[in-house]
PDB file of N, CA and C in Angstrom:
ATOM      1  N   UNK A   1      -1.798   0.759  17.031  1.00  0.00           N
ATOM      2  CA  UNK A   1      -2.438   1.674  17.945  1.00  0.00           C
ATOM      3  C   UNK A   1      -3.135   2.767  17.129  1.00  0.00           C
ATOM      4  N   UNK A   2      -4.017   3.066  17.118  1.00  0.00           N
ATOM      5  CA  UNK A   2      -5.073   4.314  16.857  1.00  0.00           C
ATOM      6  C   UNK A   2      -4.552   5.219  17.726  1.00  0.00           C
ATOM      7  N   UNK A   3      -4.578   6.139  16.215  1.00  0.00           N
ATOM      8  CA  UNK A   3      -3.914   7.864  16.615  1.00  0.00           C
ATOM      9  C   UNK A   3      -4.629   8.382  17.852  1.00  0.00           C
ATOM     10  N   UNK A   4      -6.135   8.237  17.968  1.00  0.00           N
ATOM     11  CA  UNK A   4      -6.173   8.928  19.191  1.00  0.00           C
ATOM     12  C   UNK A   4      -6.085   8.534  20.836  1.00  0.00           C
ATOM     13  N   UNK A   5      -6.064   6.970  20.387  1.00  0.00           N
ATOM     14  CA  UNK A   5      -5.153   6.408  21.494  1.00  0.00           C
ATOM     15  C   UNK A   5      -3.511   6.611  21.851  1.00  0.00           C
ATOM     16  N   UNK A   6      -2.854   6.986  20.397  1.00  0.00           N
ATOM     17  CA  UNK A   6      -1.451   7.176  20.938  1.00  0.00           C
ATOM     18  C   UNK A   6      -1.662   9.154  21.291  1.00  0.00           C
ATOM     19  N   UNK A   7      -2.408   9.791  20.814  1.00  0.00           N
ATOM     20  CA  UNK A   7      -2.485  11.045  21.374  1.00  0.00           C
ATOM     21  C   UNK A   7      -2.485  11.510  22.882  1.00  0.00           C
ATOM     22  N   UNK A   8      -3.402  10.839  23.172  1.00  0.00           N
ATOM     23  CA  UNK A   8      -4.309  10.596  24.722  1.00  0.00           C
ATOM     24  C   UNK A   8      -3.007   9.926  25.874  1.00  0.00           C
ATOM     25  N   UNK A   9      -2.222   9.023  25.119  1.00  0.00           N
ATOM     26  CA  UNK A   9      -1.080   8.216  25.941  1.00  0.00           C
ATOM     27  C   UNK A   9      -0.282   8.764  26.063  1.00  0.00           C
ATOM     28  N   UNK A  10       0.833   9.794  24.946  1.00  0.00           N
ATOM     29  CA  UNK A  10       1.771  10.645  25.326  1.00  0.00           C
ATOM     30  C   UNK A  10       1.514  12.137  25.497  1.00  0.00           C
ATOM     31  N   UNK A  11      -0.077  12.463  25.562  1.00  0.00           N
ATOM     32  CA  UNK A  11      -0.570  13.894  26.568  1.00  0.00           C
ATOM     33  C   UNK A  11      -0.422  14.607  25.705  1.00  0.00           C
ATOM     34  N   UNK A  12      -0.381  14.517  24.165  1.00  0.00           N
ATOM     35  CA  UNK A  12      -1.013  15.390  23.088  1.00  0.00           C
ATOM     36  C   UNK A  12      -1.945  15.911  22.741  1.00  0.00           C
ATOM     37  N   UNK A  13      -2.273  17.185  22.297  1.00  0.00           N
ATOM     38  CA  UNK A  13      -3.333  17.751  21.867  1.00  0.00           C
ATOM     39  C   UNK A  13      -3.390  17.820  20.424  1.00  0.00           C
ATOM     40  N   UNK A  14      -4.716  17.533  19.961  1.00  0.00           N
ATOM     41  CA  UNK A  14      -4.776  17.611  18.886  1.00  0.00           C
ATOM     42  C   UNK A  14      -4.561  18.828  17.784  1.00  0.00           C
ATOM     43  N   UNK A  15      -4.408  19.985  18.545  1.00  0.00           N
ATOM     44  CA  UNK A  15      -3.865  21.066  17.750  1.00  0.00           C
ATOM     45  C   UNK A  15      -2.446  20.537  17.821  1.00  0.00           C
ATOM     46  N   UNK A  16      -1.866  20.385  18.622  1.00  0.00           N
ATOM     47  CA  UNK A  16      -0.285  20.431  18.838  1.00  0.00           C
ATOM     48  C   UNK A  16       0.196  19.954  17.680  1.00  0.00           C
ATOM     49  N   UNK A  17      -0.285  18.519  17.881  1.00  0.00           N
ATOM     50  CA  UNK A  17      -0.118  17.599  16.937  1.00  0.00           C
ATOM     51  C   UNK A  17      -0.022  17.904  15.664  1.00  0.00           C
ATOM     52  N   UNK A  18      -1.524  18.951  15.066  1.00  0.00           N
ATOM     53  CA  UNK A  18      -1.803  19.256  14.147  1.00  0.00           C
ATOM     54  C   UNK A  18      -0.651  20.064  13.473  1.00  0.00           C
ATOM     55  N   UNK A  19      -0.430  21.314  14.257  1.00  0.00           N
ATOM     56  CA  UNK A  19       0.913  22.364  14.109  1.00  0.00           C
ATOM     57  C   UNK A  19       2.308  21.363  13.849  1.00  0.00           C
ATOM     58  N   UNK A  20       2.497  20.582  14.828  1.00  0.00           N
ATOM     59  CA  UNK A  20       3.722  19.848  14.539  1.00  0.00           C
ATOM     60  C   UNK A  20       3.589  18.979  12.800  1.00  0.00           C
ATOM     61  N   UNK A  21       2.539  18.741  12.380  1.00  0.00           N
ATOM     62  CA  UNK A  21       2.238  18.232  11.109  1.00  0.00           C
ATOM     63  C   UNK A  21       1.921  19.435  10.005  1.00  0.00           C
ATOM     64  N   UNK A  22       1.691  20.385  10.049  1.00  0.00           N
ATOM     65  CA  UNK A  22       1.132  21.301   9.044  1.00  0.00           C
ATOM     66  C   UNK A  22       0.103  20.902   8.523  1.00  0.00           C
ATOM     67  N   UNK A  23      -0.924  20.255   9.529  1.00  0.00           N
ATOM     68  CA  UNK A  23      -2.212  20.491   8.583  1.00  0.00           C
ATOM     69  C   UNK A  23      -3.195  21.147  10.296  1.00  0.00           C
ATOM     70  N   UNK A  24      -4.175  21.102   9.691  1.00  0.00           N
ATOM     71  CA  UNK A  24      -5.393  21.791  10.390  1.00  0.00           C
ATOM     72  C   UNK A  24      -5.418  20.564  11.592  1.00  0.00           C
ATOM     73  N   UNK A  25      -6.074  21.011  12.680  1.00  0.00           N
ATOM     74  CA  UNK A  25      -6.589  20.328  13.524  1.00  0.00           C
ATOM     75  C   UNK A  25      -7.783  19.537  13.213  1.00  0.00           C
ATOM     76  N   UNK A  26      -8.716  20.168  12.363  1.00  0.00           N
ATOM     77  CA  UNK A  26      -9.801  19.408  12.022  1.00  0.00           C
ATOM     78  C   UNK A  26      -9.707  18.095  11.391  1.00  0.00           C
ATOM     79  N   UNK A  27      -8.523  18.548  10.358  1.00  0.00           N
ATOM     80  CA  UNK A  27      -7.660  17.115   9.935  1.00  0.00           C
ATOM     81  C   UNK A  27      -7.413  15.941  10.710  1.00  0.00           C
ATOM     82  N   UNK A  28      -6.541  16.487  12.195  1.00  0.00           N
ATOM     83  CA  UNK A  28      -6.333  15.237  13.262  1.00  0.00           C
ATOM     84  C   UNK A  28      -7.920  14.927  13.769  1.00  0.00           C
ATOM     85  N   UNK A  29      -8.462  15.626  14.103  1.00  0.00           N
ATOM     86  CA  UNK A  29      -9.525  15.254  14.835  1.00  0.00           C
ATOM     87  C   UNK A  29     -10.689  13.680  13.865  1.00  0.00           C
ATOM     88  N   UNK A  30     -10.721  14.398  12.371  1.00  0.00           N
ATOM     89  CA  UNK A  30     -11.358  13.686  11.387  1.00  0.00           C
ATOM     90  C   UNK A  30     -10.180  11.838  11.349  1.00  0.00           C
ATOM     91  N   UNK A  31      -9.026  12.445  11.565  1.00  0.00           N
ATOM     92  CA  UNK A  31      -8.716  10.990  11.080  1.00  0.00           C
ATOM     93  C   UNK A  31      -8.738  10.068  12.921  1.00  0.00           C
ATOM     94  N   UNK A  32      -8.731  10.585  13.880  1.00  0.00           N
ATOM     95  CA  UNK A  32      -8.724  10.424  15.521  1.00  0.00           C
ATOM     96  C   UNK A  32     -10.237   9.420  15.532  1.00  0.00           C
ATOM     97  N   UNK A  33     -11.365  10.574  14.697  1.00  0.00           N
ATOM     98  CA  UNK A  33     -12.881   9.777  14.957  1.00  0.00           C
ATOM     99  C   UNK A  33     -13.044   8.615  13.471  1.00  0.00           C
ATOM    100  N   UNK A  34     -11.856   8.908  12.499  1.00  0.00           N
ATOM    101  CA  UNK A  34     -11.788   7.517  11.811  1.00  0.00           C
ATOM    102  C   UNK A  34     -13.349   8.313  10.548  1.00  0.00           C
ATOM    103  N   UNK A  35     -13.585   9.490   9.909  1.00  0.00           N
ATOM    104  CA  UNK A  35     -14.392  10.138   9.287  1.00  0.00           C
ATOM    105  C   UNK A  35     -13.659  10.339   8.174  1.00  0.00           C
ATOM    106  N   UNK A  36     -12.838  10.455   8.024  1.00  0.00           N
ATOM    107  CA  UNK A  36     -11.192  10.781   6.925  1.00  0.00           C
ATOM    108  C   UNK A  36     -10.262  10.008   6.830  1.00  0.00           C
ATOM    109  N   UNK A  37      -9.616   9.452   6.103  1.00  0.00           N
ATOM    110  CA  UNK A  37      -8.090   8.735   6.089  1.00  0.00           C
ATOM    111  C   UNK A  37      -6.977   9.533   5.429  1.00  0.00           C
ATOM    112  N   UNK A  38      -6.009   9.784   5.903  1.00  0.00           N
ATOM    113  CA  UNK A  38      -5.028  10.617   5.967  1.00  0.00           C
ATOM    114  C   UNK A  38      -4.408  10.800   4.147  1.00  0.00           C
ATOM    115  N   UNK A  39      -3.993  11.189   3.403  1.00  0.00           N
ATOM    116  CA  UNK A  39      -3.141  10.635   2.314  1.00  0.00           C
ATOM    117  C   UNK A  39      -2.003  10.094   2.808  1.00  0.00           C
ATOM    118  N   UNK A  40      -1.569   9.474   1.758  1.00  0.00           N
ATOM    119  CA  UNK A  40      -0.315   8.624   2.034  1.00  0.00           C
ATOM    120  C   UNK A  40       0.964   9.498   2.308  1.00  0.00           C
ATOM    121  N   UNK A  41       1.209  10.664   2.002  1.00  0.00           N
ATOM    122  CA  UNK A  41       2.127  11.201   2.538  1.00  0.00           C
ATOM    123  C   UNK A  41       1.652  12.064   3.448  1.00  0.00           C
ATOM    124  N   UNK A  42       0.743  12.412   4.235  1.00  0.00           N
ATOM    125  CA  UNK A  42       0.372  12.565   5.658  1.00  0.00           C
ATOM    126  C   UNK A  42       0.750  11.114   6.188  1.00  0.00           C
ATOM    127  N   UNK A  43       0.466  10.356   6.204  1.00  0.00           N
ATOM    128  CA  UNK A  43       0.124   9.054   6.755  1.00  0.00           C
ATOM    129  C   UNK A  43       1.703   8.920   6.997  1.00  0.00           C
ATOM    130  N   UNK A  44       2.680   8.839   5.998  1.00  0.00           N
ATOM    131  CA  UNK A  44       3.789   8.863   6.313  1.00  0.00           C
ATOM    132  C   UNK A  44       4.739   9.384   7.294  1.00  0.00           C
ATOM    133  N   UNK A  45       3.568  10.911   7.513  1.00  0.00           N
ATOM    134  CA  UNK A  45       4.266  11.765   8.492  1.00  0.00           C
ATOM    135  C   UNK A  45       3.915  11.479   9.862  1.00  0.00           C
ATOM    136  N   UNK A  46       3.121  10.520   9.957  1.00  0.00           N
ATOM    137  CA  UNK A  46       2.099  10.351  11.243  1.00  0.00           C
ATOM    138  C   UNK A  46       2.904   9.361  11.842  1.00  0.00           C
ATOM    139  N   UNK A  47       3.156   8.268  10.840  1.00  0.00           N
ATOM    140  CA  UNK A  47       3.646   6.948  11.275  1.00  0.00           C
ATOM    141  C   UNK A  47       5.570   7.306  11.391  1.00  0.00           C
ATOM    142  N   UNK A  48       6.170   8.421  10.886  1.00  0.00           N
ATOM    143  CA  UNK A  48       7.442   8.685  11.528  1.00  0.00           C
ATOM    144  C   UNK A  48       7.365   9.204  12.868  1.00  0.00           C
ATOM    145  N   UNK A  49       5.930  10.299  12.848  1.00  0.00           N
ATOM    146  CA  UNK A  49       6.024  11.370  14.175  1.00  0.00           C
ATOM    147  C   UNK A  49       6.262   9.984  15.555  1.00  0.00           C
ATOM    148  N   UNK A  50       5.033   8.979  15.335  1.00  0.00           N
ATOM    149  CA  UNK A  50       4.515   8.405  16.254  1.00  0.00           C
ATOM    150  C   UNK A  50       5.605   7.445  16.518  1.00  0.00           C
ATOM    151  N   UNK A  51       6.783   7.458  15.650  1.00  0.00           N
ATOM    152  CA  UNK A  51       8.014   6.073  15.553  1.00  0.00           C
ATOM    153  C   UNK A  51       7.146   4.331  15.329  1.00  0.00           C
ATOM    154  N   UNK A  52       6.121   4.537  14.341  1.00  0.00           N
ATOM    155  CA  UNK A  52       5.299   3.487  14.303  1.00  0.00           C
ATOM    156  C   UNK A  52       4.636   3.013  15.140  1.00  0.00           C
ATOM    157  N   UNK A  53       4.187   3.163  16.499  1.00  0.00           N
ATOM    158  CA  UNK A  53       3.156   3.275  17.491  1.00  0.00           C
ATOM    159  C   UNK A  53       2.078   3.328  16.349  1.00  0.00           C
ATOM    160  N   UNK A  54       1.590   4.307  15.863  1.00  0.00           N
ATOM    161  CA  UNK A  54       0.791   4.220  14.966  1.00  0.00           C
ATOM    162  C   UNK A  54       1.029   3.776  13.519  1.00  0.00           C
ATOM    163  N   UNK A  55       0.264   2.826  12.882  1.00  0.00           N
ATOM    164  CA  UNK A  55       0.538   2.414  11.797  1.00  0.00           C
ATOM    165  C   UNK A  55      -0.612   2.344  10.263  1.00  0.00           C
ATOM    166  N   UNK A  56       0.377   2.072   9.778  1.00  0.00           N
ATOM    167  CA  UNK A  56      -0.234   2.591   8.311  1.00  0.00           C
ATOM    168  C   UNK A  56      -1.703   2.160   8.148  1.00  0.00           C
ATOM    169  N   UNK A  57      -1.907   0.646   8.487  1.00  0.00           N
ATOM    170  CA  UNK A  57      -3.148   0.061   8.124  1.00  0.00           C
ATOM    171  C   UNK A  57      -4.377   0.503   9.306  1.00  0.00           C
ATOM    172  N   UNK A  58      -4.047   1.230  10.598  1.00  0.00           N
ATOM    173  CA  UNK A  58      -4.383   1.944  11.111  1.00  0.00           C
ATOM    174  C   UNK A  58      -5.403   3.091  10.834  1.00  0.00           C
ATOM    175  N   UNK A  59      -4.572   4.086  10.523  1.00  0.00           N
ATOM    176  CA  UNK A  59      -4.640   5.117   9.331  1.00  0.00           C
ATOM    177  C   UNK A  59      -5.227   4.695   8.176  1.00  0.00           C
ATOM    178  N   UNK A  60      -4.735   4.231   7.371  1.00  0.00           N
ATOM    179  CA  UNK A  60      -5.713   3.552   6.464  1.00  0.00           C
ATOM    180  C   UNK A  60      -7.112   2.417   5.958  1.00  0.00           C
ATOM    181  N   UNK A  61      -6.957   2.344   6.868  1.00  0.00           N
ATOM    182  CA  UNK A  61      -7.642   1.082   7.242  1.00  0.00           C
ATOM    183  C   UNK A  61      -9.401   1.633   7.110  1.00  0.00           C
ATOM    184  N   UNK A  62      -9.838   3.030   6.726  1.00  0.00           N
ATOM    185  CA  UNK A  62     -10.950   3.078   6.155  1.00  0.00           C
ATOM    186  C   UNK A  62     -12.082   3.592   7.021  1.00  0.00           C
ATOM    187  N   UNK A  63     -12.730   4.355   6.557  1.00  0.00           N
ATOM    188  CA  UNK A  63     -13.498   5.241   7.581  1.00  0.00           C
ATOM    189  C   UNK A  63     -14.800   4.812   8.378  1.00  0.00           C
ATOM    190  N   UNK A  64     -14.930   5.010   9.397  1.00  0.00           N
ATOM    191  CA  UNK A  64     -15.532   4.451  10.229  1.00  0.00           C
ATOM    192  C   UNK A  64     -17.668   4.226   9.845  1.00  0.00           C
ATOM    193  N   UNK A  65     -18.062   2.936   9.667  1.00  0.00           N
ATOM    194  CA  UNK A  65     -19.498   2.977   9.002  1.00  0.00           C
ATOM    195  C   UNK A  65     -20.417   3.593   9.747  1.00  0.00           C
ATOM    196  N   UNK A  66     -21.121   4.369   9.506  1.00  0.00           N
ATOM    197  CA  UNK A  66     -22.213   4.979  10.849  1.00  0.00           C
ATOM    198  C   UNK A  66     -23.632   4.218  10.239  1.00  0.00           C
ATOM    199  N   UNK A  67     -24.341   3.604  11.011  1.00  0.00           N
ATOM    200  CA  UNK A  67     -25.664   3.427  11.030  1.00  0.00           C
ATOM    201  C   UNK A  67     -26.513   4.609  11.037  1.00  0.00           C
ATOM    202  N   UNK A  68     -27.166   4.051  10.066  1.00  0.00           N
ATOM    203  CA  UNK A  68     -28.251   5.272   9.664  1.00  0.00           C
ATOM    204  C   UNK A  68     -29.701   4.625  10.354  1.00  0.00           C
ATOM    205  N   UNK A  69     -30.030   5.792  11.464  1.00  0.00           N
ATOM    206  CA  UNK A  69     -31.148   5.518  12.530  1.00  0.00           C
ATOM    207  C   UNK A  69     -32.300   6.693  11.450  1.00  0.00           C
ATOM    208  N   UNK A  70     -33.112   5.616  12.282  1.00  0.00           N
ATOM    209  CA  UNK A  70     -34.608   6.214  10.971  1.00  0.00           C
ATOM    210  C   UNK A  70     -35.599   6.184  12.499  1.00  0.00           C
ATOM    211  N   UNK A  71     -36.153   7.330  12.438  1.00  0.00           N
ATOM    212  CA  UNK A  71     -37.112   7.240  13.153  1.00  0.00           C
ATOM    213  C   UNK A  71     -38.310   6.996  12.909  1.00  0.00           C
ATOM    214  N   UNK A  72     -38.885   6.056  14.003  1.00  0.00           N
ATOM    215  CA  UNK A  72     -40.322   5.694  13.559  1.00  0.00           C
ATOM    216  C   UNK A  72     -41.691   6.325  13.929  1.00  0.00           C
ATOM    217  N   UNK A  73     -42.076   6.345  13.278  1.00  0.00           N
ATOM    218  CA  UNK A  73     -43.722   7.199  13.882  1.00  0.00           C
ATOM    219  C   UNK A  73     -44.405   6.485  13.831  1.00  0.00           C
TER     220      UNK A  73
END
């Protein structure tokens, strides 16, 4: 399950979350839109908080590719 699917399911906020972890919110939000991957001992803390609902290869599993749109004239 993707963190911001298990967020959204047990009615977490991403600050909450964040505070309950000691890092920034911007942190959850970056690894939620998949822009960041957690370190491994964040990642650790994510995948105890969540009781493995969320999982490592999840989290790790590498940041999300954005297409690069070119506009044409």
């Amino acid at each position: 399950m993707e963190l911001k699917e298990y967020l959204k399911e047990e009615g977490i906020t991403q600050d909450g979350f964040a505070r309950f972890l000691g890092v920034s919110r911007t942190c959850i939000a970056n690894f939620c839109q998949k822009r960041k991957s957690p370190s491994l001992e964040t990642a650790n803390f994510i995948v105890a908080a969540t009781k493995g609902k969320v999982t490592f290869q999840e989290l790790l599993s590498g940041k999300k590719r954005r297409e690069k749109r070119f506009r044409k004239d």
